[in-house]
N, C-alpha and C. Protein backbone atom coordinates (compact mmCIF):
# COMPACT_ATOMS: atom_id res chain seq x y z
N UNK A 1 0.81 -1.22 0.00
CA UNK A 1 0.00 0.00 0.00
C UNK A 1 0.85 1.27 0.00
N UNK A 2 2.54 1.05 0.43
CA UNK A 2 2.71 2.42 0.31
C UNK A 2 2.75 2.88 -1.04
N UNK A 3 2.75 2.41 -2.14
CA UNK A 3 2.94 3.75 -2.99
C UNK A 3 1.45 4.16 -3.36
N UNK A 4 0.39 3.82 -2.86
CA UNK A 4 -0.87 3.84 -3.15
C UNK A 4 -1.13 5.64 -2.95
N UNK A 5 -2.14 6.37 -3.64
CA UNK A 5 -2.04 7.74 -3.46
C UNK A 5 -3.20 7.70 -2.24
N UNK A 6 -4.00 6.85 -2.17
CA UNK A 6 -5.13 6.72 -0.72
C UNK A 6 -5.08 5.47 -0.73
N UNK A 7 -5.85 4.86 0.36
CA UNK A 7 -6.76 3.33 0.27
C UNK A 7 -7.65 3.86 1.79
N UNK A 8 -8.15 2.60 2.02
CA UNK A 8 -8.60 2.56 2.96
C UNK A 8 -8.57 1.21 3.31
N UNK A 9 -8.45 0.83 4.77
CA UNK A 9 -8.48 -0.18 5.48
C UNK A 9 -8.57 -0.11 6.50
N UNK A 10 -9.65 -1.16 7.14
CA UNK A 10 -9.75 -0.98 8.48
C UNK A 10 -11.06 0.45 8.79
N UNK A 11 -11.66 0.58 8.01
CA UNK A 11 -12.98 1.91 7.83
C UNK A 11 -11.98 3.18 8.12
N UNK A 12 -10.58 3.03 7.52
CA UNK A 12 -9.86 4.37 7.86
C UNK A 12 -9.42 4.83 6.54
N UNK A 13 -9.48 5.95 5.92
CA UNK A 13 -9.09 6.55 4.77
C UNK A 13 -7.43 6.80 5.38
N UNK A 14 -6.49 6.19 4.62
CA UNK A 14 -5.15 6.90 4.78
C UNK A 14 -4.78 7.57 3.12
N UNK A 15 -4.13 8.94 3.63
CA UNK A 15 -3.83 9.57 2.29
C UNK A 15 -2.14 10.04 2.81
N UNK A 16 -1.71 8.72 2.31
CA UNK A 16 -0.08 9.37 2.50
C UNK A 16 0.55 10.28 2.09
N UNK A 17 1.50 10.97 2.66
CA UNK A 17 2.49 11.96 1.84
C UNK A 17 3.17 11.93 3.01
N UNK A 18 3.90 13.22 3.04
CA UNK A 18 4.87 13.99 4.31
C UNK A 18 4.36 13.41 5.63
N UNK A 19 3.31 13.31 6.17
CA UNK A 19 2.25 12.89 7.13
C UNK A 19 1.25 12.36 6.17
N UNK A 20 1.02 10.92 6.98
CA UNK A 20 -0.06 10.11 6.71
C UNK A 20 -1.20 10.89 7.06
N UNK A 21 -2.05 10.84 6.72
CA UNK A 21 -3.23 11.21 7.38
C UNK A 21 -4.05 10.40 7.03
N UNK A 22 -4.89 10.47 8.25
CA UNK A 22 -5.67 8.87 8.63
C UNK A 22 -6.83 9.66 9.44
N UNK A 23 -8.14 9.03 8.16
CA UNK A 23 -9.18 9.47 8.73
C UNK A 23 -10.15 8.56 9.16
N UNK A 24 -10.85 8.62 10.09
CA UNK A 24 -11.82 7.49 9.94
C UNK A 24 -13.23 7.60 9.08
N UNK A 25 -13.47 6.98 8.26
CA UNK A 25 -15.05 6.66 7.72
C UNK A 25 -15.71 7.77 7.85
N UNK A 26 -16.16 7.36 9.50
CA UNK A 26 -17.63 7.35 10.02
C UNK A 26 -17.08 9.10 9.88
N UNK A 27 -16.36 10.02 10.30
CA UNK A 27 -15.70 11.11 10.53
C UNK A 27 -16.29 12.14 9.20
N UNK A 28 -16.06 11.13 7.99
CA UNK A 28 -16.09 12.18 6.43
C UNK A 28 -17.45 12.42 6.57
N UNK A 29 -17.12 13.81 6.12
CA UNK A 29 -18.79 14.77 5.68
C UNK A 29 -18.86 13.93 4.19
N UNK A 30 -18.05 14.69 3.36
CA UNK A 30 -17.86 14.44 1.94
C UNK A 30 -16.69 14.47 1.52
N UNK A 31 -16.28 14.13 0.06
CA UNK A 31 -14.79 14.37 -0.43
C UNK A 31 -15.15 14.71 -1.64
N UNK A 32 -13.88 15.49 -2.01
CA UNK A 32 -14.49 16.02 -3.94
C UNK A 32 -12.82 16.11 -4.15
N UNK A 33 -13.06 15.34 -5.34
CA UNK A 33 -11.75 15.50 -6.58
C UNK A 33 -11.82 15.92 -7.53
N UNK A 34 -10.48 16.39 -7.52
CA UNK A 34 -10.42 17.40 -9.15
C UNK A 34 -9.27 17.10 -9.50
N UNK A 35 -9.64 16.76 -11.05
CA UNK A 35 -8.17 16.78 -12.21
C UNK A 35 -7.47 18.06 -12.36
N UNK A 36 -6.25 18.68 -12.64
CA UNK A 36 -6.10 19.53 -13.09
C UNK A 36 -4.58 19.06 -14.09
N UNK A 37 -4.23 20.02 -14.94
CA UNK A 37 -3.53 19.74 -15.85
C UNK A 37 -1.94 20.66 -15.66
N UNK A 38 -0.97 20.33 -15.07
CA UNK A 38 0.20 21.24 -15.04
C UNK A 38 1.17 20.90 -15.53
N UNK A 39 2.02 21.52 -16.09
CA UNK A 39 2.75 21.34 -16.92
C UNK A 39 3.21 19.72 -18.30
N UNK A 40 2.33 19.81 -18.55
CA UNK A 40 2.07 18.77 -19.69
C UNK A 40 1.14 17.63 -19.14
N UNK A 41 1.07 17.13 -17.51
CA UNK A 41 1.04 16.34 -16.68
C UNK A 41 0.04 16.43 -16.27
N UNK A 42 -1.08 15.54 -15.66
CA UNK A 42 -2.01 15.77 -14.83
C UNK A 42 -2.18 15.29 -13.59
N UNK A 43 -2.65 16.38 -12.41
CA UNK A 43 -2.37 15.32 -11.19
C UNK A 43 -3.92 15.47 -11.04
N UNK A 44 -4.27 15.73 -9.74
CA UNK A 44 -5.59 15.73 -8.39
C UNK A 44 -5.07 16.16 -7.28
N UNK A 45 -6.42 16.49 -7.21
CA UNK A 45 -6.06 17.23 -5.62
C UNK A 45 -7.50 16.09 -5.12
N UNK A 46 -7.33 15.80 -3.66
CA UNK A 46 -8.18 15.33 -2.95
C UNK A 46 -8.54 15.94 -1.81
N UNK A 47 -10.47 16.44 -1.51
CA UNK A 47 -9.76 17.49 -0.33
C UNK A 47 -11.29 16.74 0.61
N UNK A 48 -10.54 16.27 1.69
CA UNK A 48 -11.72 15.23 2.40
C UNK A 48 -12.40 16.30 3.42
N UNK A 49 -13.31 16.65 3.10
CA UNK A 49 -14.48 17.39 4.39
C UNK A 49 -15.21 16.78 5.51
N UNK A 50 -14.22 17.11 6.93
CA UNK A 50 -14.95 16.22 7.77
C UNK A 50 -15.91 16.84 9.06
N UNK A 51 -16.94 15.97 9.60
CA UNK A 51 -18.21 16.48 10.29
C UNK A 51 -17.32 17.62 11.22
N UNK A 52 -16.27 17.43 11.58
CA UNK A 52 -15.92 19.04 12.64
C UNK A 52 -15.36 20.00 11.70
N UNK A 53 -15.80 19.97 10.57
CA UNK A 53 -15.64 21.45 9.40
C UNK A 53 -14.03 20.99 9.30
N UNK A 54 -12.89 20.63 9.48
CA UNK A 54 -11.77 20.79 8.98
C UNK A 54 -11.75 19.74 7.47
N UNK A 55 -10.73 20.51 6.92
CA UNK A 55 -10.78 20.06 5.50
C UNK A 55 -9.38 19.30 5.21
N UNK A 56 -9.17 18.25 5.07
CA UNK A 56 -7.54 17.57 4.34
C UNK A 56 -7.81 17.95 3.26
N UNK A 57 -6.52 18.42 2.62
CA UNK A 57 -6.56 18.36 1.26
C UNK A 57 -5.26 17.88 0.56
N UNK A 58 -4.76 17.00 -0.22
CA UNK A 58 -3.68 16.97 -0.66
C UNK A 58 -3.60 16.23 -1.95
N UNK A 59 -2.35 16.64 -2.76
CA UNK A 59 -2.28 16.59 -3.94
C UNK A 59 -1.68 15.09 -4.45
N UNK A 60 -1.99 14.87 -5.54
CA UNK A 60 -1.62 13.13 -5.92
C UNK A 60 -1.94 12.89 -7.47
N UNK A 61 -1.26 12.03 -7.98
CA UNK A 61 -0.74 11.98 -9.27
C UNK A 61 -1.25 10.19 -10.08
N UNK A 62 -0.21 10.11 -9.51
CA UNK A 62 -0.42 8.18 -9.94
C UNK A 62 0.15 6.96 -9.12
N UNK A 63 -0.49 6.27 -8.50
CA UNK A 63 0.64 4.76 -8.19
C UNK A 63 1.39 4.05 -9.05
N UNK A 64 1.23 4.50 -10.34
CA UNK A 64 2.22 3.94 -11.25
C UNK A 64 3.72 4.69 -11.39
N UNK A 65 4.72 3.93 -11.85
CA UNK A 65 5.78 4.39 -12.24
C UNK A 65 5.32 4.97 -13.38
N UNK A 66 5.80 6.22 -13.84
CA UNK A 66 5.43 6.72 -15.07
C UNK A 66 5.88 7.89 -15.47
N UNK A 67 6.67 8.32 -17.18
CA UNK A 67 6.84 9.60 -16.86
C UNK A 67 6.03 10.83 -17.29
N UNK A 68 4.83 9.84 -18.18
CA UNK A 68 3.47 10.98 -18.14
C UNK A 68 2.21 10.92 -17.43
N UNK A 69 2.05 11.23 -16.68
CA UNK A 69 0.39 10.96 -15.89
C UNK A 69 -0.43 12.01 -16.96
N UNK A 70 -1.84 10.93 -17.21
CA UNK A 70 -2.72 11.51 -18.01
C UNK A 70 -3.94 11.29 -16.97
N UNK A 71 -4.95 12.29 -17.49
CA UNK A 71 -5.99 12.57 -16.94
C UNK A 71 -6.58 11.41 -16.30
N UNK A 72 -6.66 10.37 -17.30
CA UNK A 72 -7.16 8.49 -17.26
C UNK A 72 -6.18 7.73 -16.20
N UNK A 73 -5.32 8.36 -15.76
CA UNK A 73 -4.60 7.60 -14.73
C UNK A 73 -4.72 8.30 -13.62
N UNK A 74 -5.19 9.71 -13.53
CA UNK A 74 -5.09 10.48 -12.24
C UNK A 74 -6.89 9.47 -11.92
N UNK A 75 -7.75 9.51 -12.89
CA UNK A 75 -9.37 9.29 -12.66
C UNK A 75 -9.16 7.67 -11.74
N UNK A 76 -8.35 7.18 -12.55
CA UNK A 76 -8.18 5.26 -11.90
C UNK A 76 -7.67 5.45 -10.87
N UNK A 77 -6.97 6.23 -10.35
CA UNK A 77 -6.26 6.36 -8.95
C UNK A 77 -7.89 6.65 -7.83
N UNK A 78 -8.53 7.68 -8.59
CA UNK A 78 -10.03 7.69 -7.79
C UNK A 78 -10.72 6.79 -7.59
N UNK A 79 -11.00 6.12 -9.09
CA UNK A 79 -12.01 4.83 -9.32
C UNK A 79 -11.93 3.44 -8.31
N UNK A 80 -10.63 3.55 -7.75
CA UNK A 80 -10.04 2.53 -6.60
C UNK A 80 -10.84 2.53 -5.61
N UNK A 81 -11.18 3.67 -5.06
CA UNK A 81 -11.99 3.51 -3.76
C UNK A 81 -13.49 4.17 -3.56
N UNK A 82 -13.53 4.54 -4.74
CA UNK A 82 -15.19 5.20 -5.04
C UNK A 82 -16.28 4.03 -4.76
N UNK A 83 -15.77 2.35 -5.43
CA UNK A 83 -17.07 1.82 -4.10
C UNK A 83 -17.42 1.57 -2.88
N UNK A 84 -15.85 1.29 -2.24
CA UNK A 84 -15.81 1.67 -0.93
C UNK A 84 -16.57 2.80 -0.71
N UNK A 85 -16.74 4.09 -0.85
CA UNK A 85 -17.18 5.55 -0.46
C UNK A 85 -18.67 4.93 -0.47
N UNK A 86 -19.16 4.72 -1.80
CA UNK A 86 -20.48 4.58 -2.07
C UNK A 86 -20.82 3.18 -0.90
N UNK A 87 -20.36 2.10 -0.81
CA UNK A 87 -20.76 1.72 0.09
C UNK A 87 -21.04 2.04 1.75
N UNK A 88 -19.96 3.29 1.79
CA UNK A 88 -20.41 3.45 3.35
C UNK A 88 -21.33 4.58 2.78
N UNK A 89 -21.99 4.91 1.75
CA UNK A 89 -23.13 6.22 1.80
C UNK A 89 -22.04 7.48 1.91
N UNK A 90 -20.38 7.59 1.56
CA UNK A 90 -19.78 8.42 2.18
C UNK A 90 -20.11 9.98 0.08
N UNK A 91 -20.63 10.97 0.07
CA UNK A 91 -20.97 11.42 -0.80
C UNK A 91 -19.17 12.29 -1.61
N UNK A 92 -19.25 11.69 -2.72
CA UNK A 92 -17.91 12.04 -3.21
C UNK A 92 -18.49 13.00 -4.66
N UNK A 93 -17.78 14.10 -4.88
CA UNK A 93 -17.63 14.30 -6.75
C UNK A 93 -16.60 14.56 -6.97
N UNK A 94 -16.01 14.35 -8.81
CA UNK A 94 -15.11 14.22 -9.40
C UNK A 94 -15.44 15.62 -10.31
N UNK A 95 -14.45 16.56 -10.60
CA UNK A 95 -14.52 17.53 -11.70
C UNK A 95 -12.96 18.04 -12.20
C-alpha cells in the first residue's frame, strides 16, 4: 500500500504523503476531486471534508511508475476507492 495515493483499510481513509493522514469513515462529511492539468502532466487534488468542518486536502498523481500521468490515470487512482465511499453512503464528486 505504500505507494498507493489513498486506500482505505480498516474503515480508515489513509492519504499518504509527508504525514499520513488517517481518517476514519464514520468522521467524512464528503470528499471532492479534481483533475487539473500542469505542466504537460495531470495530477488531483483530494480534499476530504470532515463532520468538525476541517478540510484535508492533498495533492496526488499516480501509483504507477510513469513519466506521463494523463488525466485516465489520475481518474483510476479515484475509481479505486469510489465503491468503498459509495458503500459506506460516504458522498464524493469528481470535476
Amino acid at each position: 500500500s505504500d505507494l498507493e495515493c489513498f486506500y482505505i483499510e480498516d474503515e480508515i481513509l489513509y492519504i499518504p504523503s509527508l504525514f499520513v493522514a488517517k481518517i476514519p469513515l464514520s468522521d467524512i462529511r464528503n470528499i471532492e476531486f479534481e483533475t487539473f492539468r500542469s505542466r504537460g502532466s495531470y495530477s488531483g487534488i483530494i480534499r476530504v471534508h470532515q463532520k468538525n468542518a476541517k478540510v484535508i486536502k492533498r495533492y496526488f498523481q499516480t501509483s504507477k511508475i510513469a513519466f506521463f500521468v494523463s488525466e485516465q490515470m489520475v481518474l483510476a487512482e479515484i475509481e479505486k476507492i469510489t465503491p468503498i465511499l459509495k458503500k459506506y453512503y460516504i458522498p464524493y464528486t469528481i470535476r
